[in-house]
Protein backbone atom coordinates (compact mmCIF):
# COMPACT_ATOMS: atom_id res chain seq x y z
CA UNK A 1 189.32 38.32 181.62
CA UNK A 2 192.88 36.29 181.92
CA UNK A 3 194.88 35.59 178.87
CA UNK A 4 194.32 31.72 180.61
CA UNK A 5 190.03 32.32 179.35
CA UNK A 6 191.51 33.58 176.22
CA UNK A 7 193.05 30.65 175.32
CA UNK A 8 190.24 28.32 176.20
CA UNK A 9 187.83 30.00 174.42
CA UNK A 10 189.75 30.04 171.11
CA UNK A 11 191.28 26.69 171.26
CA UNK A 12 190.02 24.90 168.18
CA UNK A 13 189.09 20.98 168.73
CA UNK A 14 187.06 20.74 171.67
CA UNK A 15 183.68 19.00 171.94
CA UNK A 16 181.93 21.64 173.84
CA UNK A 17 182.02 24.06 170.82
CA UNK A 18 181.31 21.55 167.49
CA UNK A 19 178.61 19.76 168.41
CA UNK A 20 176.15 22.81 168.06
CA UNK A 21 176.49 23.38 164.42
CA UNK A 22 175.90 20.05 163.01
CA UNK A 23 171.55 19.88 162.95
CA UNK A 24 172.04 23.07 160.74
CA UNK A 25 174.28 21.68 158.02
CA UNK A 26 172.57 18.37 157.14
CA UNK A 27 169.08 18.25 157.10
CA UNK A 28 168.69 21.37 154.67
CA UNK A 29 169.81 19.81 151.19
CA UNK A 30 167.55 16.89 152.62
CA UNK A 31 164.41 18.73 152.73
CA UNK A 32 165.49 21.02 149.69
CA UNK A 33 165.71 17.69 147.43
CA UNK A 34 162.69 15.83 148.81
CA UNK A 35 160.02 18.44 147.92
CA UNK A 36 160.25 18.76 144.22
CA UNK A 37 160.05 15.41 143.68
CA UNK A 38 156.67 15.06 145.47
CA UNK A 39 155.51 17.97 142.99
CA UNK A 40 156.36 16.07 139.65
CA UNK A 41 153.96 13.52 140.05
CA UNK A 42 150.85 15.98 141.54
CA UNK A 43 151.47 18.48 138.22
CA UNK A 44 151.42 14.98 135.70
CA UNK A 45 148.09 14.32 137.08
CA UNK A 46 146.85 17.08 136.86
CA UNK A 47 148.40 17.56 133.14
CA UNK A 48 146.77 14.27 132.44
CA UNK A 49 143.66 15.61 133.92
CA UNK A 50 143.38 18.67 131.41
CA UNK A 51 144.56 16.90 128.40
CA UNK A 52 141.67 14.01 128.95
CA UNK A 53 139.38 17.18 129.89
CA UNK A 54 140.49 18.94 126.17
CA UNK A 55 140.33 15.79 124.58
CA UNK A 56 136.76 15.10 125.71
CA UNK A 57 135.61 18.17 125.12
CA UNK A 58 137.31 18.29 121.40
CA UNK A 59 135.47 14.67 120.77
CA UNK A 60 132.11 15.99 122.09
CA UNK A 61 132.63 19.38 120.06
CA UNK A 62 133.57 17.17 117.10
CA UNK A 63 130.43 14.66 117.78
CA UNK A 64 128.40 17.49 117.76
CA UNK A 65 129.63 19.38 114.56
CA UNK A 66 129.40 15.56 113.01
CA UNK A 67 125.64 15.42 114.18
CA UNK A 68 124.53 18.88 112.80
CA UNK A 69 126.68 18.07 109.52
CA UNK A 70 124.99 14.80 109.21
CA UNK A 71 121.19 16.79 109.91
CA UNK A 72 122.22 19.13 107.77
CA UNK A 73 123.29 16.55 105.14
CA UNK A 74 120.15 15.09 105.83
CA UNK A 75 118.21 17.87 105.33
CA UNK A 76 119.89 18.74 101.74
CA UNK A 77 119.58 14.92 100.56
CA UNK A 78 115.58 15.62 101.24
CA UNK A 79 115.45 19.03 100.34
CA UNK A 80 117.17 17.85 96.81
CA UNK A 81 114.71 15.38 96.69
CA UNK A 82 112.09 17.54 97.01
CA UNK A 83 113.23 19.12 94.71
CA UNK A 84 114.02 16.74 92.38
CA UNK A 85 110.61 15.29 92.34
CA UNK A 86 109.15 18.70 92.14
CA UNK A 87 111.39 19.37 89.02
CA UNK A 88 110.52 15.94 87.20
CA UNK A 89 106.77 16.65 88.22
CA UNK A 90 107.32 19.95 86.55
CA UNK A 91 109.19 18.29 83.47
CA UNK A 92 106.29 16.02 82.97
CA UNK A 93 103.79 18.75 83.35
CA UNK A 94 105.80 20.46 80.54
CA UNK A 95 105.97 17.85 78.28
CA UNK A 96 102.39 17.31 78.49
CA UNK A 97 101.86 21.34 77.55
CA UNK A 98 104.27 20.64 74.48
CA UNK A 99 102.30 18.15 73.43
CA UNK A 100 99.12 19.96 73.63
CA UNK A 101 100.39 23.03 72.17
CA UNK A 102 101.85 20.98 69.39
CA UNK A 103 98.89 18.84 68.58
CA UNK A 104 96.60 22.55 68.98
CA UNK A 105 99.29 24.20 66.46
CA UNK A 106 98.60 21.14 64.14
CA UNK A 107 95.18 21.30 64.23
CA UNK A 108 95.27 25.15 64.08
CA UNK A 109 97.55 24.68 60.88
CA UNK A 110 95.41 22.04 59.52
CA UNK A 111 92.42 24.39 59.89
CA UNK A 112 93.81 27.37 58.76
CA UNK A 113 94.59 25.32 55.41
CA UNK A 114 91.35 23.90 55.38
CA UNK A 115 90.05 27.93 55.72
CA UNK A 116 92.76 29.09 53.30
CA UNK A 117 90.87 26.38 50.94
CA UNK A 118 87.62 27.20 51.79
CA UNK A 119 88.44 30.68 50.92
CA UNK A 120 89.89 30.01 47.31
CA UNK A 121 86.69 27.99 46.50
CA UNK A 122 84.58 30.90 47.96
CA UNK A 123 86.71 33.30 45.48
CA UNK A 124 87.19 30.71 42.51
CA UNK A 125 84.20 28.38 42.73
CA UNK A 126 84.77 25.47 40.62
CA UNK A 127 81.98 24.11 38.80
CA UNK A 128 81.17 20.97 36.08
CA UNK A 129 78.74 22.37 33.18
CA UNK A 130 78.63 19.23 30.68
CA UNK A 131 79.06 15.85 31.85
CA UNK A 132 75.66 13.96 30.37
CA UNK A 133 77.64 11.45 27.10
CA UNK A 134 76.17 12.08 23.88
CA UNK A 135 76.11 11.23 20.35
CA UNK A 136 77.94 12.10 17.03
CA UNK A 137 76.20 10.17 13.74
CA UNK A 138 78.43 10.84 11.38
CA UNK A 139 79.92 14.02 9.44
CA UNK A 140 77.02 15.89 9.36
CA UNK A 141 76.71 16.26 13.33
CA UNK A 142 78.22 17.89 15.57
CA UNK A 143 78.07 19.35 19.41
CA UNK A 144 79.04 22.54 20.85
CA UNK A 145 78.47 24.70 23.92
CA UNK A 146 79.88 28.20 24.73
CA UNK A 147 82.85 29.04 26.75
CA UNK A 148 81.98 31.15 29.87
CA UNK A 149 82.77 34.74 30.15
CA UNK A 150 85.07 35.12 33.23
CA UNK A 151 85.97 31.62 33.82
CA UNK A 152 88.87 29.61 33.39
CA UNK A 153 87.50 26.58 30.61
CA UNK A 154 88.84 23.07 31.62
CA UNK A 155 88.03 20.69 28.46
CA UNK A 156 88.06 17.19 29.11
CA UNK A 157 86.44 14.48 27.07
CA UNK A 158 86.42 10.89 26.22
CA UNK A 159 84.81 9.39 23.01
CA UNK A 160 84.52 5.23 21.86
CA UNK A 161 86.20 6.13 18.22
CA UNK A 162 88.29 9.60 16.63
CA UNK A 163 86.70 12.90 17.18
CA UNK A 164 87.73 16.40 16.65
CA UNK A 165 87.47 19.52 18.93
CA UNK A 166 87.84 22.65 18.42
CA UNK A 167 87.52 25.93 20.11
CA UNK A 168 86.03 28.70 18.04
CA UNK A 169 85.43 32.33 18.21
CA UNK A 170 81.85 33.31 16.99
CA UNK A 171 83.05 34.85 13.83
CA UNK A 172 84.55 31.89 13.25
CA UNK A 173 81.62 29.68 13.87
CA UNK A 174 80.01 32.11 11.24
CA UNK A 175 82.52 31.26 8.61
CA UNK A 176 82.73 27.32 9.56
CA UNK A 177 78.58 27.45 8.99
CA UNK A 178 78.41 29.41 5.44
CA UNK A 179 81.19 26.58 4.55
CA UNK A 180 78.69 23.94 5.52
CA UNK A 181 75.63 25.70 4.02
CA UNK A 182 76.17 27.31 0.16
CA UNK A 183 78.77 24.44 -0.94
CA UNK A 184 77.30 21.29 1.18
CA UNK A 185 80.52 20.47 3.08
CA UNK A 186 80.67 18.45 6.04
CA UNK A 187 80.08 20.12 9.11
CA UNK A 188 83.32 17.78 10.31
CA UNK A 189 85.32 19.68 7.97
CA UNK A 190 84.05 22.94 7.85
CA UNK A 191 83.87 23.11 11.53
CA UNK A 192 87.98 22.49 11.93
CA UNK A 193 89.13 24.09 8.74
CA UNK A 194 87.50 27.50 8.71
CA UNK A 195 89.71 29.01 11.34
CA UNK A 196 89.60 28.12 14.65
CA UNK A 197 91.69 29.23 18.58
CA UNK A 198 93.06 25.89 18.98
CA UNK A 199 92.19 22.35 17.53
CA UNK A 200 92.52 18.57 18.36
CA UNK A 201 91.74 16.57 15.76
CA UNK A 202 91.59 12.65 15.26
CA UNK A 203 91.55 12.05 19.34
CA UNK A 204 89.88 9.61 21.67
CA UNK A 205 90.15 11.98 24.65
CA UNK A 206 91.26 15.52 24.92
CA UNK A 207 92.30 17.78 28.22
CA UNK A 208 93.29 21.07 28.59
CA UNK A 209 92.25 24.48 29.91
CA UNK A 210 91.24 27.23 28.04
CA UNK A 211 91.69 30.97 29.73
CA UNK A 212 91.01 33.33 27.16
CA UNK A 213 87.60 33.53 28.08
CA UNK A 214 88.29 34.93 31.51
CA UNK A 215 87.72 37.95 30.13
CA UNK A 216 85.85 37.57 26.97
CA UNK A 217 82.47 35.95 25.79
CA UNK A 218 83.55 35.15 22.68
CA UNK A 219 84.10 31.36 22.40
CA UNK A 220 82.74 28.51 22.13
CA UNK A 221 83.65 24.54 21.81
CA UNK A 222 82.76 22.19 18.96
CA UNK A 223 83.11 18.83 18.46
CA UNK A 224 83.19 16.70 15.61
CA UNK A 225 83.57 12.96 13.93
CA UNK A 226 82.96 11.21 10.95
CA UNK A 227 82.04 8.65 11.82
CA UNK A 228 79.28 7.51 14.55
CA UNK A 229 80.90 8.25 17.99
CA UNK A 230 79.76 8.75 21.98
CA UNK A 231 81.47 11.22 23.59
CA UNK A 232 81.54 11.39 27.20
CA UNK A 233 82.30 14.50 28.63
CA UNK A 234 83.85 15.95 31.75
CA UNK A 235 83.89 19.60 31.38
CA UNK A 236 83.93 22.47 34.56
CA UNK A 237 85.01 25.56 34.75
CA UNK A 238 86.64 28.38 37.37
CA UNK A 239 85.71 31.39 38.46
CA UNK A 240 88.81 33.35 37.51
CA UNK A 241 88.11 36.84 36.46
CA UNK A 242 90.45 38.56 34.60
CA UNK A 243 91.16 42.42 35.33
CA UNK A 244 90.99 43.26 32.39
CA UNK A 245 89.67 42.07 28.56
CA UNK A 246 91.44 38.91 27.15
CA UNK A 247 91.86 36.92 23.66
CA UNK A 248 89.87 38.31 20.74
CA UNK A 249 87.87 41.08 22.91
CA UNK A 250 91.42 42.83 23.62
CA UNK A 251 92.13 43.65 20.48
């Protein structure tokens, strides 16, 4: 090779050795910036895509929990109802058993007083031994009857003008008729002022109850006017033993 081939090789300038590098320098940043940009727009679909996808799928999810919440609501709101009318059902059902039970504890109260009664009478029968009206004509008369041994003596009497009662032991009866009989007095008199338990003299009506005779038969009642009376009377007596001896047999 000639320093003459040197030279035209290495000359800068001329067309034959330029024109080869130009297709490599231009179209590269061309097809570099083109290709992203027809990327953008396939990802946003595709990101639209997933979040309509998600969205969906949250709003059916959602639907459904909303549907088994509202059957479940459903079922509560029935099941309370139920319930509800089960419980007032039951309520009633009490009531009704409280009503019974109180109406069976008032008869069962009411009977067991009526028993509790039943059983005093049994134990203390109560019975009326004068109740026919008599009689007195004048000072001279009188009426009497005996005091039961063991019973309580209720003395009740009524009479159309004064009268006198008294309740006697029998030695004082004795006494009250050996006043009438050696000296002539008035049985009125004697009767009332020869001793006597307990007296009511000058009276229409008399009432009281006499229970020294619940263990003693000792006593009797006597009654009296002077003048010409009817007395009506109303007298009973109760069992009522005593334990042990009362009035004048105690001592």
């Amino acid at each position: 090779m000639t320093p003459t081939d040197m030279d035209q090789l290495t000359t800068p300038g001329g067309p034959a050795t330029l024109e080869p590098d130009e297709p490599h320098t231009v179209p590269a940043p061309l097809l570099r910036t083109t290709r992203p940009m027809a990327w953008v727009p396939m990802f946003q679909s595709r990101e639209r895509r997933w979040w309509t996808a998600a969205l969906s799928a949250t709003l059916l999810i959602t639907a459904l929990g909303i549907g088994v919440l509202y059957a479940d609501d459903t079922n509560n709101q029935a099941a309370i109802r139920t319930l509800t009318t089960q419980n007032e059902s039951l309520t009633g059902r009490n009531q009704i058993i409280n009503d019974r039970l109180n109406t069976t504890q008032a008869n069962l109260t009411a009977t067991l007083g009526e028993l509790a009664k039943t059983k005093a009478e049994l134990e203390h029968p109560h019975l009326t031994i004068w109740n026919v009206p008599q009689q007195l004509k004048g000072s001279s008369w009188y009426l009497a009857g005996g005091v039961p041994d063991t019973f309580t003596y209720h003395l009740q009497a009524t009479s159309t003008g004064p009268m006198s009662v008294s309740i006697l032991t029998l030695e004082q009866w004795a006494k009250a008729m050996a006043c009438v009989d050696p000296g002539g007095g008035s049985t009125h008199y004697c009767v009332h002022h020869s001793g006597a338990v307990q007296s009511w003299l000058s009276v229409t009506s008399v009432s009281s109850d006499f229970h020294l005779a619940e263990g003693c038969a000792a006593y009797l009642a006597v009654f009296t006017s002077a003048s010409t009376v009817t007395v009506t009377p109303n007298i009973s007596v109760t069992y009522n033993p005593a334990s042990s001896a009362t009035g004048t047999c105690a001592g």
